[in-house]
C-alpha atoms as a PDB file:
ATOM      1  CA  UNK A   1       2.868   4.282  18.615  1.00  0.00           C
ATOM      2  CA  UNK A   2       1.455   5.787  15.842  1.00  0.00           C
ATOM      3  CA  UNK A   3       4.163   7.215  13.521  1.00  0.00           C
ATOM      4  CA  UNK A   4       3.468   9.970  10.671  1.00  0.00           C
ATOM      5  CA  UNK A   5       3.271   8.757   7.264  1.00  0.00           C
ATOM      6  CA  UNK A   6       5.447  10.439   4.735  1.00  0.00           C
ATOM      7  CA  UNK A   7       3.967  12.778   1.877  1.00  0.00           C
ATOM      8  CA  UNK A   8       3.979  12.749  -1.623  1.00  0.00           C
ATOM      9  CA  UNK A   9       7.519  14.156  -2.444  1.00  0.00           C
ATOM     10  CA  UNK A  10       9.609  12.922   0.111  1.00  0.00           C
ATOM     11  CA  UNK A  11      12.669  11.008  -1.492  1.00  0.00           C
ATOM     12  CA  UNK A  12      11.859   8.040   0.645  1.00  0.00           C
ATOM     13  CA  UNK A  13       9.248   7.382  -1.857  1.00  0.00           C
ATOM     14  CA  UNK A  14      10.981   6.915  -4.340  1.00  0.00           C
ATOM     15  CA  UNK A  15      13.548   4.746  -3.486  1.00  0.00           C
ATOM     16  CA  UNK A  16      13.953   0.863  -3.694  1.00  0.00           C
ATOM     17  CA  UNK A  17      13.366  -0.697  -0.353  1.00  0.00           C
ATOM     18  CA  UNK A  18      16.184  -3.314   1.059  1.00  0.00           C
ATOM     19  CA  UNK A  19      16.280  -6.501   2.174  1.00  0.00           C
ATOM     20  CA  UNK A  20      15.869  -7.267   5.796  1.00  0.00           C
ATOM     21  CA  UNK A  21      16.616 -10.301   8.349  1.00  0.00           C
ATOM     22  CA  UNK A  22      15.346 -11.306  11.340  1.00  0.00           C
ATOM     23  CA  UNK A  23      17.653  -9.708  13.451  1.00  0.00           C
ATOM     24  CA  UNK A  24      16.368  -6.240  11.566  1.00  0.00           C
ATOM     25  CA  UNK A  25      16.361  -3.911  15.265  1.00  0.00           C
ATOM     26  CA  UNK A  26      12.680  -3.848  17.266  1.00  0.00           C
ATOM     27  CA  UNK A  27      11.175  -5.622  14.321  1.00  0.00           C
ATOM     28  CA  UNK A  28       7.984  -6.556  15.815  1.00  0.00           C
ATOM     29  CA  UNK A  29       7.519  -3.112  17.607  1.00  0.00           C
ATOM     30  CA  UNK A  30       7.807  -1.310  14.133  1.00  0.00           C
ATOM     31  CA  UNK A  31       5.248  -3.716  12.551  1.00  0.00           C
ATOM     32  CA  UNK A  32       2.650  -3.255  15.511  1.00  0.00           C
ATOM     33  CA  UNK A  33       3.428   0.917  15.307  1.00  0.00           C
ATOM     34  CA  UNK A  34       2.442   0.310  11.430  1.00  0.00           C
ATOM     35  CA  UNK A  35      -0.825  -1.782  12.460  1.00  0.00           C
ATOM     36  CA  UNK A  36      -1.586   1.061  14.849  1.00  0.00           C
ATOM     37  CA  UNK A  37      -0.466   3.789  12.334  1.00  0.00           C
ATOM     38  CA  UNK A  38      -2.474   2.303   9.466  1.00  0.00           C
ATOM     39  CA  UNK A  39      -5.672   1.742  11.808  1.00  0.00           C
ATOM     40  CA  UNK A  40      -5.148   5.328  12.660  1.00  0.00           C
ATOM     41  CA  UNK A  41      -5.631   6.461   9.125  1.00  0.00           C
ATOM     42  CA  UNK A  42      -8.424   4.235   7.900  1.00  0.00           C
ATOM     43  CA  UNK A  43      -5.831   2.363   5.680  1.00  0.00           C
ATOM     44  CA  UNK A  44      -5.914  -1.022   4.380  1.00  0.00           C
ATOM     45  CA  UNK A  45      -2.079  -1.021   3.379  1.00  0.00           C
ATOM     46  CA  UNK A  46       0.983   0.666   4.366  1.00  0.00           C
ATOM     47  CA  UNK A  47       4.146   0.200   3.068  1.00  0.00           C
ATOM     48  CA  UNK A  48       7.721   1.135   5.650  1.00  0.00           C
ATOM     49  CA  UNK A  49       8.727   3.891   2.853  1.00  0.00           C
ATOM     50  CA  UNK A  50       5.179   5.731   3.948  1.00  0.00           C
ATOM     51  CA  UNK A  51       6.514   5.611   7.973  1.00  0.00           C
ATOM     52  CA  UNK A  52      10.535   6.144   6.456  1.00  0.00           C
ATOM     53  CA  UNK A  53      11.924   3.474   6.066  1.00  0.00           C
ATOM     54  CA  UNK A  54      13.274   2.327   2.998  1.00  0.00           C
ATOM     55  CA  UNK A  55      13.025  -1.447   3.618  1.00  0.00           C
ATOM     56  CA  UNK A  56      11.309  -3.961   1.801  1.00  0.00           C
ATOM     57  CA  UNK A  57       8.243  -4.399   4.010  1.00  0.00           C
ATOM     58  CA  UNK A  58       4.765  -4.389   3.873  1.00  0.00           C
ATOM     59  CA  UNK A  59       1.485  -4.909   5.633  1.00  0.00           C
ATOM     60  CA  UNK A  60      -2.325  -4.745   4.782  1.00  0.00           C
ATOM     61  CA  UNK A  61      -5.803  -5.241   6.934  1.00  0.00           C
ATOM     62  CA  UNK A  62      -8.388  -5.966   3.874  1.00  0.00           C
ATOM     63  CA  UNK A  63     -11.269  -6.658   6.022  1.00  0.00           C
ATOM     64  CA  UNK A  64     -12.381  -2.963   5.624  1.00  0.00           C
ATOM     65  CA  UNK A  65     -13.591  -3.906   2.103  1.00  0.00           C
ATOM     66  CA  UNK A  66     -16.002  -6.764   3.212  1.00  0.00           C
ATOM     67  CA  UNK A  67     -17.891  -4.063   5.447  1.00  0.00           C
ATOM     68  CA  UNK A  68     -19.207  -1.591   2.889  1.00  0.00           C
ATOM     69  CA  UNK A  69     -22.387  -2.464   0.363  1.00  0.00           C
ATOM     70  CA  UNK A  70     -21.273  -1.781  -2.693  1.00  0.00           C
ATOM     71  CA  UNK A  71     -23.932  -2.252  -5.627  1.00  0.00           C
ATOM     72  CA  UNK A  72     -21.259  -0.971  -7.870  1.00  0.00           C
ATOM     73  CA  UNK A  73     -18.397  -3.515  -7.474  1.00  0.00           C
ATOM     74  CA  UNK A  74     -20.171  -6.544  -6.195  1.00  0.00           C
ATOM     75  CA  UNK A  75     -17.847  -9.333  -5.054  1.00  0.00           C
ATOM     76  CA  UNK A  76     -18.651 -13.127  -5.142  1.00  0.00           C
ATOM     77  CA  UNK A  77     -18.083 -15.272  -2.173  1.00  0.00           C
ATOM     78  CA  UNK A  78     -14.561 -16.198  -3.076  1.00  0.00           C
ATOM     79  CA  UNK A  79     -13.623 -12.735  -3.139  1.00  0.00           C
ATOM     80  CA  UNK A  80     -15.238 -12.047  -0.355  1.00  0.00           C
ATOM     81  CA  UNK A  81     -13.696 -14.817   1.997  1.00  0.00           C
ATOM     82  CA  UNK A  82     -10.028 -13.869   0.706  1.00  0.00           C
ATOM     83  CA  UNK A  83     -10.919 -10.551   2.005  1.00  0.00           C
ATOM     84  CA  UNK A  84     -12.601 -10.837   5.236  1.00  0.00           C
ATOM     85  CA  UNK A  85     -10.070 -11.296   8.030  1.00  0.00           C
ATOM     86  CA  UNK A  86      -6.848 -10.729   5.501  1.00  0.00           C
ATOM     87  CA  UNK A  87      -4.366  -9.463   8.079  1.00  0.00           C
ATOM     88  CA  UNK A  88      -0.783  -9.895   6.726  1.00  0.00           C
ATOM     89  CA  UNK A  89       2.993  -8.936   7.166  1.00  0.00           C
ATOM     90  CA  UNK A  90       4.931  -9.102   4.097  1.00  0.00           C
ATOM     91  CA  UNK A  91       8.667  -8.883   4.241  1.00  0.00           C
ATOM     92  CA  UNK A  92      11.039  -9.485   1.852  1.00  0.00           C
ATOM     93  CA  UNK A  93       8.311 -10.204  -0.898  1.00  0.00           C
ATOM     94  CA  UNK A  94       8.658 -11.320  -4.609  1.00  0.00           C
ATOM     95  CA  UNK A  95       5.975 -11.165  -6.689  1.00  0.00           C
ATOM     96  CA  UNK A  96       6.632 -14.637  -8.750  1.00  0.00           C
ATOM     97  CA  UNK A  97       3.813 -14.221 -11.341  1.00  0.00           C
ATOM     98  CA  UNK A  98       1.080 -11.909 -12.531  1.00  0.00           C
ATOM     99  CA  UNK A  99      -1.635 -12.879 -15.133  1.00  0.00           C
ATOM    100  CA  UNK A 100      -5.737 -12.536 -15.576  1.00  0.00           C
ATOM    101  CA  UNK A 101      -7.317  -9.665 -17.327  1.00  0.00           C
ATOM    102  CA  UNK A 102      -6.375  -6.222 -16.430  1.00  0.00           C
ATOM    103  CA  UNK A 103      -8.633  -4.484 -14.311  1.00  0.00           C
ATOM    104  CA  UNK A 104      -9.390  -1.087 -13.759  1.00  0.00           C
ATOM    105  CA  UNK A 105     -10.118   0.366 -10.290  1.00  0.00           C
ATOM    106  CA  UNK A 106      -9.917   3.245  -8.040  1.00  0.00           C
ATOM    107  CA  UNK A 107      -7.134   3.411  -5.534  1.00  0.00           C
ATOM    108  CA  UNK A 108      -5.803   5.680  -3.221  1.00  0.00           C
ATOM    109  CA  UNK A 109      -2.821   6.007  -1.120  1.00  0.00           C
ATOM    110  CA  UNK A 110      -2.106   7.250   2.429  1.00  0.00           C
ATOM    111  CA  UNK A 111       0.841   9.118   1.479  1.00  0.00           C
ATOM    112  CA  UNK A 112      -1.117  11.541  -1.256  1.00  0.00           C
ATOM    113  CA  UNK A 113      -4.437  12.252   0.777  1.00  0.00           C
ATOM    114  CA  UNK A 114      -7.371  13.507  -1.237  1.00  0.00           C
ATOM    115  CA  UNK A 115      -6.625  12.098  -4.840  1.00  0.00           C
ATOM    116  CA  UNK A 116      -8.008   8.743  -6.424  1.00  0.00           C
ATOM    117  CA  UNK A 117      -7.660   7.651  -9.759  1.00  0.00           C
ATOM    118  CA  UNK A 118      -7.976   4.858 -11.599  1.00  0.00           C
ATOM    119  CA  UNK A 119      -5.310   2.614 -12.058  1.00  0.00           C
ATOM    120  CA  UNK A 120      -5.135  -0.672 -14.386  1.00  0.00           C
ATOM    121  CA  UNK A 121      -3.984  -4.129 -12.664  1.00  0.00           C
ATOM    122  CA  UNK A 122      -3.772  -7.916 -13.856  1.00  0.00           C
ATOM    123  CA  UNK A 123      -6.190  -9.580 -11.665  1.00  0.00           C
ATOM    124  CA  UNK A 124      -3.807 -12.134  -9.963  1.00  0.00           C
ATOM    125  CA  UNK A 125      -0.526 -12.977  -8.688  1.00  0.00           C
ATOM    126  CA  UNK A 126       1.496 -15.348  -6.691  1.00  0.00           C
ATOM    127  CA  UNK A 127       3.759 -13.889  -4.012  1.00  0.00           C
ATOM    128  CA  UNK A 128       6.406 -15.520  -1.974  1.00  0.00           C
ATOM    129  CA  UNK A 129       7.506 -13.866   1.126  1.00  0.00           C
ATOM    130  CA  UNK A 130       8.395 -13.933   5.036  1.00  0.00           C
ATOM    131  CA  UNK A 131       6.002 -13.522   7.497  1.00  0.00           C
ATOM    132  CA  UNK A 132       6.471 -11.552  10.651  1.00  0.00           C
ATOM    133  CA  UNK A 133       8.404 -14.838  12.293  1.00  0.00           C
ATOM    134  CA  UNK A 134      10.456 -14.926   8.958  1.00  0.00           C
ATOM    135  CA  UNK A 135       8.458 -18.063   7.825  1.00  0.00           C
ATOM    136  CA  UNK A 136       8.400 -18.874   4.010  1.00  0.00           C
ATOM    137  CA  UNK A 137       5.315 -18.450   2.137  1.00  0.00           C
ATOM    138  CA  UNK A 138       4.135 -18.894  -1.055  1.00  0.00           C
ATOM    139  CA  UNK A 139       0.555 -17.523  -1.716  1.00  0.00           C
ATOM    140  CA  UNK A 140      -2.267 -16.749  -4.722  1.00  0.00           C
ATOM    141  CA  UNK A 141      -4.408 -13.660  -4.257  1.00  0.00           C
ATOM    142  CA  UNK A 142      -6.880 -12.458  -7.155  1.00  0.00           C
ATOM    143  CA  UNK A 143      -8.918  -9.295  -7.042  1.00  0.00           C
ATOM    144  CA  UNK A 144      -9.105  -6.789  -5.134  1.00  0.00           C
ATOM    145  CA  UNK A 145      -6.620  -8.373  -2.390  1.00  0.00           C
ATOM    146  CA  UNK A 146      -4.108  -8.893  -5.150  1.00  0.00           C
ATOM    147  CA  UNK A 147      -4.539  -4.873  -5.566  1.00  0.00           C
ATOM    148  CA  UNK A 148      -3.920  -4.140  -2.344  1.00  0.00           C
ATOM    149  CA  UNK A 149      -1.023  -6.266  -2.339  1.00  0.00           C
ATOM    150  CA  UNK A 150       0.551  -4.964  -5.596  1.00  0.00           C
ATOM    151  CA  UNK A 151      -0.040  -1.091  -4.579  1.00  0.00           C
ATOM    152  CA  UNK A 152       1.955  -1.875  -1.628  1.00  0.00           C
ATOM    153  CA  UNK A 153       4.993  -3.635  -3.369  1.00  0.00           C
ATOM    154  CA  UNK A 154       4.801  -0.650  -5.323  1.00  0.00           C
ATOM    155  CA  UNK A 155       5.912   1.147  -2.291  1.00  0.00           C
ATOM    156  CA  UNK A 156       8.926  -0.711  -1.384  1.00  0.00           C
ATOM    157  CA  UNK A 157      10.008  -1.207  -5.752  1.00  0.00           C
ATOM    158  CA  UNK A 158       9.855   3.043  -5.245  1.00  0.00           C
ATOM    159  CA  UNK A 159       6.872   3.135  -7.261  1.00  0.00           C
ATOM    160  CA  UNK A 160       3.424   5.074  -6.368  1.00  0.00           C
ATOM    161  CA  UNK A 161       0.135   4.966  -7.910  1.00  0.00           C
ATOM    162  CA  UNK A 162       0.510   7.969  -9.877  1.00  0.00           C
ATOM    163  CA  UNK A 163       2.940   7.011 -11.649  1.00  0.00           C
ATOM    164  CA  UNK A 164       1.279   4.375 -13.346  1.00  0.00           C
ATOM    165  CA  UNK A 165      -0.870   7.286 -14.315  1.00  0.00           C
ATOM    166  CA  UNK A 166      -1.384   8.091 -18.010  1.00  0.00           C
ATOM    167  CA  UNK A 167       1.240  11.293 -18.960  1.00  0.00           C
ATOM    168  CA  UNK A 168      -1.711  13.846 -19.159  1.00  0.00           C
ATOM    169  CA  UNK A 169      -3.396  12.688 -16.097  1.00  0.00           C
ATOM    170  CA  UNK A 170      -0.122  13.331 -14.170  1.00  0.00           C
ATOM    171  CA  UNK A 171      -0.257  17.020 -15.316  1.00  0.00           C
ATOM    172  CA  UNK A 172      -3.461  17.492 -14.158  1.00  0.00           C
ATOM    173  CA  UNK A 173      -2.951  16.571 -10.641  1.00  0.00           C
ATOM    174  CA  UNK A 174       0.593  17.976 -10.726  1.00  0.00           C
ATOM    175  CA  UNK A 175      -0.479  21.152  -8.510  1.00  0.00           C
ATOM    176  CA  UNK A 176      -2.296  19.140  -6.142  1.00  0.00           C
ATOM    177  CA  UNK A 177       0.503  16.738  -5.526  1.00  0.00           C
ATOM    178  CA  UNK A 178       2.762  19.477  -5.279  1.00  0.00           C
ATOM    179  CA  UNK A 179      -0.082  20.935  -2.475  1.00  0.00           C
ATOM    180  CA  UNK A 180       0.195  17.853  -0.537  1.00  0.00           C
ATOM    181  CA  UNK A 181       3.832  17.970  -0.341  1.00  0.00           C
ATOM    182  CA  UNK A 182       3.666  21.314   1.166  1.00  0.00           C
ATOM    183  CA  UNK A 183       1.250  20.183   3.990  1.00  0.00           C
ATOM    184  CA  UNK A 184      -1.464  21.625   2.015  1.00  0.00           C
ATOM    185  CA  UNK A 185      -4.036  18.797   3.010  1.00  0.00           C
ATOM    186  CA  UNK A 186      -7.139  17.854   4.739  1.00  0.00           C
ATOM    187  CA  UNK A 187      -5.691  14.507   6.316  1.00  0.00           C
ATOM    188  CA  UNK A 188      -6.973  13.701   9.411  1.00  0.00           C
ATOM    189  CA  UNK A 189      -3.784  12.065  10.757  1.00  0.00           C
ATOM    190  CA  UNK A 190      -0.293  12.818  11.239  1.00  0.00           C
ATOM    191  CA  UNK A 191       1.600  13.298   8.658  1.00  0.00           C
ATOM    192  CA  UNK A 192       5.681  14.390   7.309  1.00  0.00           C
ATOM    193  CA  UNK A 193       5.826  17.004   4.445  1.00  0.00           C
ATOM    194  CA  UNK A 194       9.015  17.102   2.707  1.00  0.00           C
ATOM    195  CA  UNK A 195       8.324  20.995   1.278  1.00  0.00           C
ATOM    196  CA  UNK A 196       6.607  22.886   4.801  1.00  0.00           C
END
């Protein structure tokens, strides 16, 4: 079932996700309506505070980034074999450890259609987390699938993309987020507005 995924301004967003256990109600139905929900939007991440739910669980589909040709950001072959096929439930995760350079690059976010900015990362992390048959897993990403991974444990810390924004950068785009959280937005799937 695809479920609508919360707008910018919605309190869900900005609250710290809990902790769940494997008795959590219709757990595997809610992470195949997120697969479907996320699919539905062209997504590569979404986060259960984007569908409202304010628990601490994540998924992500990377393999959309190993289709396109892009001159620009070329990836080597490592990068693009952590990529391809990177399907992944993430519940309960801690992020154990975050170095490299910091990086640069342009994300967006299903829950404020029609804005991308630039946002600075460390390159790499190690994660430990359950999987969606509340396995234990410890696991290195670097690059753009640590990105992906970090933007969406933003979501369930309360945290979204623009706020790691610089100060005057936020101003800019204030009126537009405050658009978006009025339903004023061309996204081409369904969607929650906290101010319509």
């Amino acid at each position: 079932m695809i479920l609508p995924i919360i707008a910018y301004g919605d309190p869900v967003l900005k609250r710290e996700g809990d902790e769940i256990d494997k008795d959590y109600p219709e757990l595997q139905k809610f992470i195949a309506d997120m697969f479907e929900t996320m699919y539905n939007a062209n997504g590569v991440g979404l986060a259960a505070p984007q569908v409202g739910r304010s628990i601490r669980l994540f998924i992500i589909d990377t393999t959309p980034f190993t289709e396109r040709d892009d001159d620009e950001d070329p990836m080597d072959e490592e990068e693009f074999n952590q990529l391809s096929g990177l399907k992944k439930v993430f519940i309960n995760p801690i992020i154990v450890e975050e170095d490299g350079d910091k990086w640069p690059f342009n994300e967006g976010c299903l829950s404020i259609p029609g804005i991308n900015e630039d946002v600075t990362r460390k390159r790499n992390l190690i994660i430990e987390y359950f999987d969606e048959n509340f396995n234990l897993i410890e696991e290195e990403y670097t690059g753009k699938a640590a990105r992906v991974i970090q933007h969406e444990y933003d979501h369930i810390d309360g945290i979204l993309f623009t706020d790691r924004l610089n100060p005057l950068r936020k101003q800019i785009l204030k009126k537009r987020l405050n658009e978006i959280s009025r339903g004023i937005t061309n996204a081409r799937y369904k969607m929650k507005f906290p101010n319509r």
